[in-house]
PDB file of N, CA and C in Angstrom:
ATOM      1  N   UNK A   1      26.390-163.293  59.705  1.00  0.00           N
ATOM      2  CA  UNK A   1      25.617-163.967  60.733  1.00  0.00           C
ATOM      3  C   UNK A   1      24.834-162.909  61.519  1.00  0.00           C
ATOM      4  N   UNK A   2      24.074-163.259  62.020  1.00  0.00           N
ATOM      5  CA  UNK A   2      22.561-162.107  62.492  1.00  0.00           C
ATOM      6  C   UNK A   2      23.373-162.263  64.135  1.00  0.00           C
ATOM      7  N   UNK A   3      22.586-161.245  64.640  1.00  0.00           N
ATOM      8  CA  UNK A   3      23.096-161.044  65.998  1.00  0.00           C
ATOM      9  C   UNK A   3      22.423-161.379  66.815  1.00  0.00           C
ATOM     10  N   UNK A   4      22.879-162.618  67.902  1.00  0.00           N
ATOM     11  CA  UNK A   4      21.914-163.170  69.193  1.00  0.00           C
ATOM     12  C   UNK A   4      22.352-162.728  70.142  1.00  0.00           C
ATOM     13  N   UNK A   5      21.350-162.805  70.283  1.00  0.00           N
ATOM     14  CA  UNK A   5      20.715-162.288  72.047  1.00  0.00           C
ATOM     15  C   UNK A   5      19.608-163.457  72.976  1.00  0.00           C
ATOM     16  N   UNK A   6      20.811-163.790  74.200  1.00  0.00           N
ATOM     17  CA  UNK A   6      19.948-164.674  75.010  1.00  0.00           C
ATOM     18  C   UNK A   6      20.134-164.035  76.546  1.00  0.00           C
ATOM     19  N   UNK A   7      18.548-163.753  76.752  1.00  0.00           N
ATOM     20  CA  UNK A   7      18.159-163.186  78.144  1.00  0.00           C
ATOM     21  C   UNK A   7      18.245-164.313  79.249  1.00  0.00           C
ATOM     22  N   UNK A   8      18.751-164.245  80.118  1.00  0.00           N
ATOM     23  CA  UNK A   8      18.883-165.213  81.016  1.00  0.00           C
ATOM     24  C   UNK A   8      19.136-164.863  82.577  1.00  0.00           C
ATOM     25  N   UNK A   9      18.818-165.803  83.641  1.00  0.00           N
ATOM     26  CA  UNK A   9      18.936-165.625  85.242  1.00  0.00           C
ATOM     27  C   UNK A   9      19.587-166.432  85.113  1.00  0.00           C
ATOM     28  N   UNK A  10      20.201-166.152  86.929  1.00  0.00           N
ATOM     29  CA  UNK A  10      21.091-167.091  87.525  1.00  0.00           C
ATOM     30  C   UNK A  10      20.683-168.113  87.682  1.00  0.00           C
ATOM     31  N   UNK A  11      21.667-169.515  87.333  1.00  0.00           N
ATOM     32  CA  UNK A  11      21.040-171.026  88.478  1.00  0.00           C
ATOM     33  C   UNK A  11      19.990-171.313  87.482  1.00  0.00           C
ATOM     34  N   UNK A  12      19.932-171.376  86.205  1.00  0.00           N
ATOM     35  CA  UNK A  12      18.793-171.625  85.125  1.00  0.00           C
ATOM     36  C   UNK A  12      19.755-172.571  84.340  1.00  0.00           C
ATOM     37  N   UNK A  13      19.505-174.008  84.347  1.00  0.00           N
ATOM     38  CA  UNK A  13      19.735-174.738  83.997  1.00  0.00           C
ATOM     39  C   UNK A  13      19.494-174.506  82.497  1.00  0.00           C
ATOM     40  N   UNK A  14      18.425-173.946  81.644  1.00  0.00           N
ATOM     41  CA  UNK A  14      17.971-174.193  80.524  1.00  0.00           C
ATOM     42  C   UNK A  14      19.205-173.037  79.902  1.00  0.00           C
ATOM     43  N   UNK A  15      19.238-172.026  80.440  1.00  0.00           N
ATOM     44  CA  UNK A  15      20.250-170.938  80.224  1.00  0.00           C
ATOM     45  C   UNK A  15      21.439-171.889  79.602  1.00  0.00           C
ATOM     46  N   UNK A  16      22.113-172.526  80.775  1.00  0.00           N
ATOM     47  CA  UNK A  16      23.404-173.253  80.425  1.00  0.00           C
ATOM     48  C   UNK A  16      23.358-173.906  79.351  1.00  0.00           C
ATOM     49  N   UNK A  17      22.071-174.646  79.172  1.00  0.00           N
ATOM     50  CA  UNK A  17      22.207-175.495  77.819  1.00  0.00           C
ATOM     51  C   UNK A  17      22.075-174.215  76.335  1.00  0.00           C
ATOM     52  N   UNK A  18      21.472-173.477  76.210  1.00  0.00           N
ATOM     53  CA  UNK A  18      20.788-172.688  75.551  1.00  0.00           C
ATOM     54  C   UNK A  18      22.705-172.126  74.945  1.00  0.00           C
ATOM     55  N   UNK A  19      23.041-171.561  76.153  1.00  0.00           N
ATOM     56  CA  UNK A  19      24.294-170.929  75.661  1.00  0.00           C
ATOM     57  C   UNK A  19      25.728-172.055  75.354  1.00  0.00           C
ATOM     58  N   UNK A  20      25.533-173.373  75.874  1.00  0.00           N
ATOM     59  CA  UNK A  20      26.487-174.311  75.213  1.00  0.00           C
ATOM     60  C   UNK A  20      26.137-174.902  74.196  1.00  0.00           C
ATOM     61  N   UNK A  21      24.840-174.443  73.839  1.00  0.00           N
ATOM     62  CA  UNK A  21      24.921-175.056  72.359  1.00  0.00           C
ATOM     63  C   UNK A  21      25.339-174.136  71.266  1.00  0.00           C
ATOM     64  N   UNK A  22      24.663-172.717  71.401  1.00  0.00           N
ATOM     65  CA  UNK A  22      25.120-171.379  70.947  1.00  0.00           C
ATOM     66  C   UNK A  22      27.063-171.659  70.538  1.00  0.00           C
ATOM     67  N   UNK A  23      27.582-171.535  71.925  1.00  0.00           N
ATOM     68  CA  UNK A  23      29.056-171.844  72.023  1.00  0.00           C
ATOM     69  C   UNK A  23      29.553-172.875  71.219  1.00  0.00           C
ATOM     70  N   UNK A  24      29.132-174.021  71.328  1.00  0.00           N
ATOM     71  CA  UNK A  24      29.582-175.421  70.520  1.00  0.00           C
ATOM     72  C   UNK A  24      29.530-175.091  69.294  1.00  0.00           C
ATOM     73  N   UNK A  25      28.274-174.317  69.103  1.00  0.00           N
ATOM     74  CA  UNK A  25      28.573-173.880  67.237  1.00  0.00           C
ATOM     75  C   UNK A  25      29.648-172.870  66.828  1.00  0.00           C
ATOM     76  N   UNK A  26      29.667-172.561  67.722  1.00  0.00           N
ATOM     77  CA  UNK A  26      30.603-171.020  67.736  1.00  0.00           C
ATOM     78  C   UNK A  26      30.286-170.068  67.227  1.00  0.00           C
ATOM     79  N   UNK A  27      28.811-169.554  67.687  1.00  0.00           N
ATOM     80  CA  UNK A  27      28.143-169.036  67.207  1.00  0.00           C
ATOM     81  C   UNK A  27      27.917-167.579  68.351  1.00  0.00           C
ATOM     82  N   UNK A  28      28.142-166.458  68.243  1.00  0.00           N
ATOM     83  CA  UNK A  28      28.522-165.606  69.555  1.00  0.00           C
ATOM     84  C   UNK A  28      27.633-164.798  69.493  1.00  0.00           C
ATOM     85  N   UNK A  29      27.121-164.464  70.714  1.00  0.00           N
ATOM     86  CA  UNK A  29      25.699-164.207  71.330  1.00  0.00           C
ATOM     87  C   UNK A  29      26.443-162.910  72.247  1.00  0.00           C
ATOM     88  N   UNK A  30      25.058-162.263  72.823  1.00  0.00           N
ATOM     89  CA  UNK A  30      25.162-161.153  74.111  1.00  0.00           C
ATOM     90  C   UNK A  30      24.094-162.078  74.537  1.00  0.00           C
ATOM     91  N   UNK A  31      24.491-161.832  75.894  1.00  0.00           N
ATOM     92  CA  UNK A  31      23.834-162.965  77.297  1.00  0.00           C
ATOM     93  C   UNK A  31      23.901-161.353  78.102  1.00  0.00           C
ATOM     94  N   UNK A  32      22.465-160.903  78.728  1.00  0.00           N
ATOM     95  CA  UNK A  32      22.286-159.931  79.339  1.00  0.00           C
ATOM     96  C   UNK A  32      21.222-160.715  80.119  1.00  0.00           C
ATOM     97  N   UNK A  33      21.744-160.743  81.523  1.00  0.00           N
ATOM     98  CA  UNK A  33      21.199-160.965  82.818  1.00  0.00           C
ATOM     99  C   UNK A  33      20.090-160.241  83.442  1.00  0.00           C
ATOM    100  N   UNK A  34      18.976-161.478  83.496  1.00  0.00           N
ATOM    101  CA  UNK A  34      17.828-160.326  84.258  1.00  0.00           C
ATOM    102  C   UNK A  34      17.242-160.379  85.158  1.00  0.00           C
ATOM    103  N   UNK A  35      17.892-161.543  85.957  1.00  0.00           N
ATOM    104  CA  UNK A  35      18.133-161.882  87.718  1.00  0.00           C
ATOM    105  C   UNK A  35      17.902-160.616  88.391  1.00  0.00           C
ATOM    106  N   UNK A  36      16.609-160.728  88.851  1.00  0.00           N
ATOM    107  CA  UNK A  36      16.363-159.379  90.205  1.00  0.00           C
ATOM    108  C   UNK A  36      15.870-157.909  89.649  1.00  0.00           C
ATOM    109  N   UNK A  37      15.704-157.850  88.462  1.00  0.00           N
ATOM    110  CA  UNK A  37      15.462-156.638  86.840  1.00  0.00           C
ATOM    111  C   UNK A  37      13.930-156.984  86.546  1.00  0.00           C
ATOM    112  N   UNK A  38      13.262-156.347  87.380  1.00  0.00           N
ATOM    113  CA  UNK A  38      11.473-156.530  87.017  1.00  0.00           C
ATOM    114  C   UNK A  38      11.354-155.646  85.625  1.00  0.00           C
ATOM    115  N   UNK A  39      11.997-154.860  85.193  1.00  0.00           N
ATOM    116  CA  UNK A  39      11.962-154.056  84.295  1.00  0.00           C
ATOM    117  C   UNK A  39      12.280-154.375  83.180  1.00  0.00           C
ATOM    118  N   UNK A  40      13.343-155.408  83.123  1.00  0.00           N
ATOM    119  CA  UNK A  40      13.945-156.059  82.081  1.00  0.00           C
ATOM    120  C   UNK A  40      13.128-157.078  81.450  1.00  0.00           C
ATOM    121  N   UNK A  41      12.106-157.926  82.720  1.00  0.00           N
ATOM    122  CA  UNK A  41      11.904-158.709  82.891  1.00  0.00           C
ATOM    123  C   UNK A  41      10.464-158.828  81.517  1.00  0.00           C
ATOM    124  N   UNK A  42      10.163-156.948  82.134  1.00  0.00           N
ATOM    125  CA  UNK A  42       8.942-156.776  81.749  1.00  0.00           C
ATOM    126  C   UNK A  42       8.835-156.923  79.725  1.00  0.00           C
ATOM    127  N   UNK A  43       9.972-155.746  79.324  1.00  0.00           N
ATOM    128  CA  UNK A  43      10.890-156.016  78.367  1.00  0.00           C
ATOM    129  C   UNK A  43      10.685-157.360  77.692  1.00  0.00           C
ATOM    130  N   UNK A  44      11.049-158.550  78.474  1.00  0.00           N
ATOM    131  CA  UNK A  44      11.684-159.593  77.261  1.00  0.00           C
ATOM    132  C   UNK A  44      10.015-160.032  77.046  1.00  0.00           C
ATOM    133  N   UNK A  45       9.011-159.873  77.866  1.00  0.00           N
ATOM    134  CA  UNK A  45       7.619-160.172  77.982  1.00  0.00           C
ATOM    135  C   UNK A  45       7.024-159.762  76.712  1.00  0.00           C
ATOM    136  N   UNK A  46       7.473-158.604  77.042  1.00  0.00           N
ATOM    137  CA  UNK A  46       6.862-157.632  75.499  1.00  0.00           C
ATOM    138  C   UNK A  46       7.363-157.643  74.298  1.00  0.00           C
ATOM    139  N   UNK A  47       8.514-158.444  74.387  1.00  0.00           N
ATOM    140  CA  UNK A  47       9.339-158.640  72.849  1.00  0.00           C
ATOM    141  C   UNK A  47       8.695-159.506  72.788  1.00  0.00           C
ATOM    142  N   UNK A  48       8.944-160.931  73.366  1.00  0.00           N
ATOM    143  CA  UNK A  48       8.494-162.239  73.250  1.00  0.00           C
ATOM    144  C   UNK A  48       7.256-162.688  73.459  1.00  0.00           C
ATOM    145  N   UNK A  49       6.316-162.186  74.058  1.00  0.00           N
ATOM    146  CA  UNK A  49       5.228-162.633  74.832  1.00  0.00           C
ATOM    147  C   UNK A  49       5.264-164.019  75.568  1.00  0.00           C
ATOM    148  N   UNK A  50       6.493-163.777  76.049  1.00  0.00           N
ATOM    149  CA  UNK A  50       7.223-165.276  77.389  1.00  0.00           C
ATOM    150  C   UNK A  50       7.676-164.485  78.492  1.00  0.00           C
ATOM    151  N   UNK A  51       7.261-165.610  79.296  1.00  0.00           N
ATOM    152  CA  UNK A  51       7.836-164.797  80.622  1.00  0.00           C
ATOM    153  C   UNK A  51       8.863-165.664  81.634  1.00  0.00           C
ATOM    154  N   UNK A  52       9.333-166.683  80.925  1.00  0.00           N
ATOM    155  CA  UNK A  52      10.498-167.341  80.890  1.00  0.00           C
ATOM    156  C   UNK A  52      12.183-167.220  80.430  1.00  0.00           C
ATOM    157  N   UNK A  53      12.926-167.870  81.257  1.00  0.00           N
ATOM    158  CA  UNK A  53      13.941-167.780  80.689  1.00  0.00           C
ATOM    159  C   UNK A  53      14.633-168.921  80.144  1.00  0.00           C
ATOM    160  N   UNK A  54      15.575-169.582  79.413  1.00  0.00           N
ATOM    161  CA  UNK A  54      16.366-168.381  78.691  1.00  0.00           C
ATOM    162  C   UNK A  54      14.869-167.685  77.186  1.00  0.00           C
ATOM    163  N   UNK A  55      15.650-166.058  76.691  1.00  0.00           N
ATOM    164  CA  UNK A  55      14.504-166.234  75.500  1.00  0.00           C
ATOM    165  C   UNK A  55      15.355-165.706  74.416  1.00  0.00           C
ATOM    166  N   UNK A  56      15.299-165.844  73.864  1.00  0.00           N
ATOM    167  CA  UNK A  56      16.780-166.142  72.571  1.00  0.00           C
ATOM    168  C   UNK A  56      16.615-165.355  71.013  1.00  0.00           C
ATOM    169  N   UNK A  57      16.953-164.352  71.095  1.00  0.00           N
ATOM    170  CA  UNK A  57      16.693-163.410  69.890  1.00  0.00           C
ATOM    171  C   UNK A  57      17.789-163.760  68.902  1.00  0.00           C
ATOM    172  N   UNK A  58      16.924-164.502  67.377  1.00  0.00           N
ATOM    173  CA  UNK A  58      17.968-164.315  66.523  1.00  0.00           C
ATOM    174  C   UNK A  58      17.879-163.189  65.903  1.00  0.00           C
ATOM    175  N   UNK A  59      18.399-162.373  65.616  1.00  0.00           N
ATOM    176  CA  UNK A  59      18.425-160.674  64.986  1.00  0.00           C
ATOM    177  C   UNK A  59      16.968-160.279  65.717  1.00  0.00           C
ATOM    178  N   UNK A  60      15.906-159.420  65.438  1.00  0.00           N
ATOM    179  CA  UNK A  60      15.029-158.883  66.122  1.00  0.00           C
ATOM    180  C   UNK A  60      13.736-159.994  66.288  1.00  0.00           C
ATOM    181  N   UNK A  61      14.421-161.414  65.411  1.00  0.00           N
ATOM    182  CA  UNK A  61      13.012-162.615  65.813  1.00  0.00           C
ATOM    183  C   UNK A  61      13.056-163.429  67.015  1.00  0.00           C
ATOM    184  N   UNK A  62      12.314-163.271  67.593  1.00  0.00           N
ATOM    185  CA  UNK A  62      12.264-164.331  69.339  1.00  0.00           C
ATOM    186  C   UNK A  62      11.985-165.691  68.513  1.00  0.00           C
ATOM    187  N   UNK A  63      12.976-166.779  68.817  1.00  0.00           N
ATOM    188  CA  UNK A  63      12.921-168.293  68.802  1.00  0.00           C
ATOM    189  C   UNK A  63      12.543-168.851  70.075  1.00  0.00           C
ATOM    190  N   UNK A  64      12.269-168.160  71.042  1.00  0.00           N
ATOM    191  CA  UNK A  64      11.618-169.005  72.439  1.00  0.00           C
ATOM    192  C   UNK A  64      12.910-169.315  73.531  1.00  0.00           C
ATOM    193  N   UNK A  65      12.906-170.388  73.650  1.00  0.00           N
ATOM    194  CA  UNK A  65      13.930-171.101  75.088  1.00  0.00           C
ATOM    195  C   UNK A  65      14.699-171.774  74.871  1.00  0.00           C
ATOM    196  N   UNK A  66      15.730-172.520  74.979  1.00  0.00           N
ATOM    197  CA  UNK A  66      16.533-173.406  74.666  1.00  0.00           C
ATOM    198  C   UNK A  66      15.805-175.210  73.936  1.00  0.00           C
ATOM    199  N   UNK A  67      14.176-175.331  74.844  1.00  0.00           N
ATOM    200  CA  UNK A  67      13.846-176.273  73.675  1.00  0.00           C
ATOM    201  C   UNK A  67      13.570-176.034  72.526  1.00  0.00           C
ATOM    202  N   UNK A  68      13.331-174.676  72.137  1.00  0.00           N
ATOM    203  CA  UNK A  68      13.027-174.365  70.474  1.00  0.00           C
ATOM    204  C   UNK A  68      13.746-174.415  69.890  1.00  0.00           C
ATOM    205  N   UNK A  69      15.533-173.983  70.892  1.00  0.00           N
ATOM    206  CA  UNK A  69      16.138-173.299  70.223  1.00  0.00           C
ATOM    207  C   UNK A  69      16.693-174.990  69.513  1.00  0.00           C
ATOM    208  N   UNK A  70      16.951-176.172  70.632  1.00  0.00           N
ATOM    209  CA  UNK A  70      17.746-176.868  70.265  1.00  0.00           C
ATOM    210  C   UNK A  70      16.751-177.575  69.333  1.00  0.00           C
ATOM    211  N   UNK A  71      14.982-177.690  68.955  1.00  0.00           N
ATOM    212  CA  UNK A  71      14.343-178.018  67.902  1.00  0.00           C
ATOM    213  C   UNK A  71      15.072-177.865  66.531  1.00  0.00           C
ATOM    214  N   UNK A  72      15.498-176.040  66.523  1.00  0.00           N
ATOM    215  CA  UNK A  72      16.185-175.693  65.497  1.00  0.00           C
ATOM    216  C   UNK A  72      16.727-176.391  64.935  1.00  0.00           C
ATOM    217  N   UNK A  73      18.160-176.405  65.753  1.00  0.00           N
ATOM    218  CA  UNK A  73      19.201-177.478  65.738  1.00  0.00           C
ATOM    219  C   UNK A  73      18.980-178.758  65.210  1.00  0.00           C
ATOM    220  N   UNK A  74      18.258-179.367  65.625  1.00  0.00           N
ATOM    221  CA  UNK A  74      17.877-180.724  65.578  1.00  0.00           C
ATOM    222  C   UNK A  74      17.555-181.119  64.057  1.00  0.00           C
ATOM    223  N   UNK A  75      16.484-179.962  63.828  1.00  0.00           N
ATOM    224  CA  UNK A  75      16.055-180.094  62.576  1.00  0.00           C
ATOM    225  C   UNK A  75      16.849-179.491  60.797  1.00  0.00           C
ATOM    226  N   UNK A  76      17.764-178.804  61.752  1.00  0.00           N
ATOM    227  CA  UNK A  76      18.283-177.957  60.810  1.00  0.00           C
ATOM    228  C   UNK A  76      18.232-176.945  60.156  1.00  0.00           C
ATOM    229  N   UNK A  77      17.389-175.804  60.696  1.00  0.00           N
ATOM    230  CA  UNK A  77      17.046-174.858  60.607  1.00  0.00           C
ATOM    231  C   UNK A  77      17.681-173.866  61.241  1.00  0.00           C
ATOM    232  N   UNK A  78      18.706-173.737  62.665  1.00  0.00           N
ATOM    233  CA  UNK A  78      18.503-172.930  63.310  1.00  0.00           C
ATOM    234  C   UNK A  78      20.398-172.375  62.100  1.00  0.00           C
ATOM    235  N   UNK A  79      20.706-172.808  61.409  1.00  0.00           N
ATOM    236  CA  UNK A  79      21.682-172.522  60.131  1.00  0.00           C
ATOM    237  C   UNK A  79      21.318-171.214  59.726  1.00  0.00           C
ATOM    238  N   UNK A  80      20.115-171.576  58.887  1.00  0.00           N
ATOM    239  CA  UNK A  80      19.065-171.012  57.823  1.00  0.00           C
ATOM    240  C   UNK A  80      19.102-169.868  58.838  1.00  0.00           C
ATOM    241  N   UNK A  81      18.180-169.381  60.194  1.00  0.00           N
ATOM    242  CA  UNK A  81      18.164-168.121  60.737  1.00  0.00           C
ATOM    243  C   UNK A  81      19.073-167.442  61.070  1.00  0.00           C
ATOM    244  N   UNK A  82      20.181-168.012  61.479  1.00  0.00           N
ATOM    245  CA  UNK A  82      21.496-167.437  61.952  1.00  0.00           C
ATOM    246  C   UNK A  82      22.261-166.766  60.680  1.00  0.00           C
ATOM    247  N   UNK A  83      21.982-166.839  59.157  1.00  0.00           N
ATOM    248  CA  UNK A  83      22.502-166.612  58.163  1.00  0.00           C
ATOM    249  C   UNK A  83      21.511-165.039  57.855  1.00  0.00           C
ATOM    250  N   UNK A  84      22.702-164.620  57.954  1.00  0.00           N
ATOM    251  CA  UNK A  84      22.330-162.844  56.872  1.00  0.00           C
ATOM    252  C   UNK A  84      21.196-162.872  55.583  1.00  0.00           C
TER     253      UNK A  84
END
């Protein structure tokens, strides 16, 4: 399984969903906080070209926010990326 990464602030509703769906699959992520981190901030900008949170790296590919992510899901795809 590829390694996720979801950038996220405090009190971000989309965060919570983003990482209980992650969880429900049992699918285990690094969640690195960037509440008050202009630097970090700047970072996920330049990976992603978003300047939103949550932004959700499956291995080094940005899937966007928790609505892409749960699109994935939905459709059945987000399997297929999470697989080696």
């Amino acid at each position: 399984m590829k390694t996720v990464t979801v950038y996220t602030t405090l009190f971000c509703p989309y965060c919570t969903a983003a990482k209980s769906l992650l969880t429900k699959k049992g699918v285990p992520f690094e969640e690195i906080d960037a509440t008050g981190n202009p630097d970090l901030r700047q970072d996920i900008m330049e990976r992603s070209g978003q300047h939103t949170v949550p932004q959700i790296f499956i291995g080094e590919q940005s899937v966007g926010g928790f609505s892409e992510l749960n699109e994935l899901e939905m459709c059945g795809e987000l399997d297929e990326l999470l697989a080696d």
